[in-house]
C-alpha atoms as a PDB file:
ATOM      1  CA  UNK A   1      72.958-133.200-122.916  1.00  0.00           C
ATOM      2  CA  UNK A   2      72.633-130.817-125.562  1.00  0.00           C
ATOM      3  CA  UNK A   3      68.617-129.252-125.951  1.00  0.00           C
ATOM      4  CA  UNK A   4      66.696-129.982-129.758  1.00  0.00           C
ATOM      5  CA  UNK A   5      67.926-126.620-130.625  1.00  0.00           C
ATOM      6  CA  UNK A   6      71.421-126.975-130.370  1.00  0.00           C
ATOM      7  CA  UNK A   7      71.784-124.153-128.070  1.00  0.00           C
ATOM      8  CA  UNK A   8      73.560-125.144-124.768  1.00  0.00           C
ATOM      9  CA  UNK A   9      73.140-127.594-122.532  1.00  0.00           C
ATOM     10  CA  UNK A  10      70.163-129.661-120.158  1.00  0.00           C
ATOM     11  CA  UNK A  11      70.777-130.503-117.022  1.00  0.00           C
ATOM     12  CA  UNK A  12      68.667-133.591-116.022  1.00  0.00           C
ATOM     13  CA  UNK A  13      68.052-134.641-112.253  1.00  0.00           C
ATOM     14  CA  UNK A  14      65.877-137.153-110.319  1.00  0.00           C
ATOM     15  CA  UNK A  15      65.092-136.815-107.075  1.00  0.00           C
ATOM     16  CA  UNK A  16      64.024-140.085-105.179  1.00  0.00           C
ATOM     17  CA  UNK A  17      61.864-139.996-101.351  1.00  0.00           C
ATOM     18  CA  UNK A  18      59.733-142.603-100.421  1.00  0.00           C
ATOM     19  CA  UNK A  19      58.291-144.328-103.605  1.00  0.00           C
ATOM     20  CA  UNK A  20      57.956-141.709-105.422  1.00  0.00           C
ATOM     21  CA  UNK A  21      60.626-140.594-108.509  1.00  0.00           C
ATOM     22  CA  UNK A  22      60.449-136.792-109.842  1.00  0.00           C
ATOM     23  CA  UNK A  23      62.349-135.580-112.669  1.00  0.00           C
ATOM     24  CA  UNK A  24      63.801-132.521-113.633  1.00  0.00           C
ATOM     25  CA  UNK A  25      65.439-130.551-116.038  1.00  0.00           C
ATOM     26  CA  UNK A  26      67.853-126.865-116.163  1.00  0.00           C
ATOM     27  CA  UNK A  27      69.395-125.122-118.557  1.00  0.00           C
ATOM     28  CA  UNK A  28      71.834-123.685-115.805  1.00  0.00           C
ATOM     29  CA  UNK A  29      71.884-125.878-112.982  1.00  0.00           C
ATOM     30  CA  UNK A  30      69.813-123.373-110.896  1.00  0.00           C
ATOM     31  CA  UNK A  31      66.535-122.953-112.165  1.00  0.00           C
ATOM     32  CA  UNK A  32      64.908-126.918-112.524  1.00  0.00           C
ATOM     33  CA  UNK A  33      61.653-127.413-114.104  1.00  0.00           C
ATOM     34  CA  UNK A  34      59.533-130.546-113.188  1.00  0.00           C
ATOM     35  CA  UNK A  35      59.114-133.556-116.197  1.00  0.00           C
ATOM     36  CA  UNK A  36      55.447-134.908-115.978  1.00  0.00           C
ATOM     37  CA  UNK A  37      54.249-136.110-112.800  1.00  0.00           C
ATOM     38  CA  UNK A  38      55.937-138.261-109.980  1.00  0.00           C
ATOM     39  CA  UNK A  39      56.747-141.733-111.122  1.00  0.00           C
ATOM     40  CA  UNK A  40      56.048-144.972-108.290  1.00  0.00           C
ATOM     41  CA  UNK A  41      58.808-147.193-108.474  1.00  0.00           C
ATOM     42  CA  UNK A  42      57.949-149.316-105.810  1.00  0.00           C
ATOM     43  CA  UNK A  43      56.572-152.375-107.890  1.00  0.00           C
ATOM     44  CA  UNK A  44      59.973-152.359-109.010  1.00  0.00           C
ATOM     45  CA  UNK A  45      61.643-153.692-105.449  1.00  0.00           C
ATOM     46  CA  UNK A  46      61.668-157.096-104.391  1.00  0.00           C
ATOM     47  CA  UNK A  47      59.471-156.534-101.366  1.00  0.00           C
ATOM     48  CA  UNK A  48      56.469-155.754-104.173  1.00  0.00           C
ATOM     49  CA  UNK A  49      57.363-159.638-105.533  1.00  0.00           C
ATOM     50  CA  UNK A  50      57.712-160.715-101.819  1.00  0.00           C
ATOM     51  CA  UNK A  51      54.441-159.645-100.792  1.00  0.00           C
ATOM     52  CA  UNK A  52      52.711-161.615-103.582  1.00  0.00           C
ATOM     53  CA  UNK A  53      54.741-164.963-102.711  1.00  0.00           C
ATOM     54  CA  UNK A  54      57.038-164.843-106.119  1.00  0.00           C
ATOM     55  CA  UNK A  55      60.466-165.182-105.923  1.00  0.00           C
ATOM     56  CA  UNK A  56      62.561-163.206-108.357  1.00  0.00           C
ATOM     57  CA  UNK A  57      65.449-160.404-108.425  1.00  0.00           C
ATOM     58  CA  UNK A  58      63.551-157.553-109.910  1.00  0.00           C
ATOM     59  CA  UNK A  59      66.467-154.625-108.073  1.00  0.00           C
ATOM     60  CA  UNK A  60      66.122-150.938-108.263  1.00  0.00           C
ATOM     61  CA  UNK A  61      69.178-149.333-110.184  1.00  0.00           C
ATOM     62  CA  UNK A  62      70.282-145.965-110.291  1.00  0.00           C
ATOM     63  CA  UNK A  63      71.813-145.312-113.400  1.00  0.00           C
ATOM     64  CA  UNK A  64      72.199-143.564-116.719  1.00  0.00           C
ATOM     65  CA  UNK A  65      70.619-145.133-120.116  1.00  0.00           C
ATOM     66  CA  UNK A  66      69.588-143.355-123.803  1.00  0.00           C
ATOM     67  CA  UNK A  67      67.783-145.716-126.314  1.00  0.00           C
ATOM     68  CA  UNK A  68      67.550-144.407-130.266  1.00  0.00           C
ATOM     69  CA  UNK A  69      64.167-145.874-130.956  1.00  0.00           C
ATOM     70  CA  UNK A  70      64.621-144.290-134.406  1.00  0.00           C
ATOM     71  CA  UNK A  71      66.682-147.222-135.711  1.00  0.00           C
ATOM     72  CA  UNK A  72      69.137-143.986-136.854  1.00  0.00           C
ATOM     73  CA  UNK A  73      72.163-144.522-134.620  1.00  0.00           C
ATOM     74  CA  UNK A  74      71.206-141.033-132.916  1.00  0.00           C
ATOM     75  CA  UNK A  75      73.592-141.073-129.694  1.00  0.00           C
ATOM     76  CA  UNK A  76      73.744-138.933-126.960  1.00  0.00           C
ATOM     77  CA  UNK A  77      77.016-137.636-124.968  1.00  0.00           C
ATOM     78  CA  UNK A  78      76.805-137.813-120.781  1.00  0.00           C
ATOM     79  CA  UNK A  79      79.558-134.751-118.934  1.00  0.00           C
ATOM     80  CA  UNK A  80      79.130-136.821-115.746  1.00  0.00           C
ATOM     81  CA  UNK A  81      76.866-138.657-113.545  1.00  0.00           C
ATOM     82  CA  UNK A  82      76.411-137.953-110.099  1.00  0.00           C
ATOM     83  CA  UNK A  83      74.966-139.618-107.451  1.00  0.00           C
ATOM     84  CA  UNK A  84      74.139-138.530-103.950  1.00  0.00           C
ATOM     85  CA  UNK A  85      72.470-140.546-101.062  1.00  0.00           C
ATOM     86  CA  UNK A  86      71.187-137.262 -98.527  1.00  0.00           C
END
């Protein structure tokens, strides 16, 4: 992903532990900066649903997504996606 400027590239990252989601970004894939605050994703499982007695297939994806709210077609370009499980 290219930065507003046009200079180079942003790396973007999230790292996952517990229920807690952090994100990240680089501008060399060494330094990483944090993005806001940590994120719970937990209502987002099926055992949140479960413990309420409703019965639906909310999931938790991993996954890569970009949405032009702008209505102007603006697109972005992924390099590659990587996922790792540690």
């Amino acid at each position: 992903m290219y930065d507003d400027a046009g200079d180079g590239l942003v790396y973007l990252k999230v790292c996952v532990k517990d229920d807690a989601a952090r994100f990240y970004y680089s501008l060399d894939e060494r330094t990483w900066f944090p993005v806001g605050d940590h994120v719970e994703y937990s209502k987002l499982s099926d055992e949140y649903f479960k413990e309420r007695d409703i019965e639906r297939f909310t999931g938790a994806f991993v996954g890569m997504c970009c949405q032009d709210f702008t209505g102007e077609r603006i697109y972005a370009d992924f390099d590659y996606f990587l996922y790792s499980a540690k």
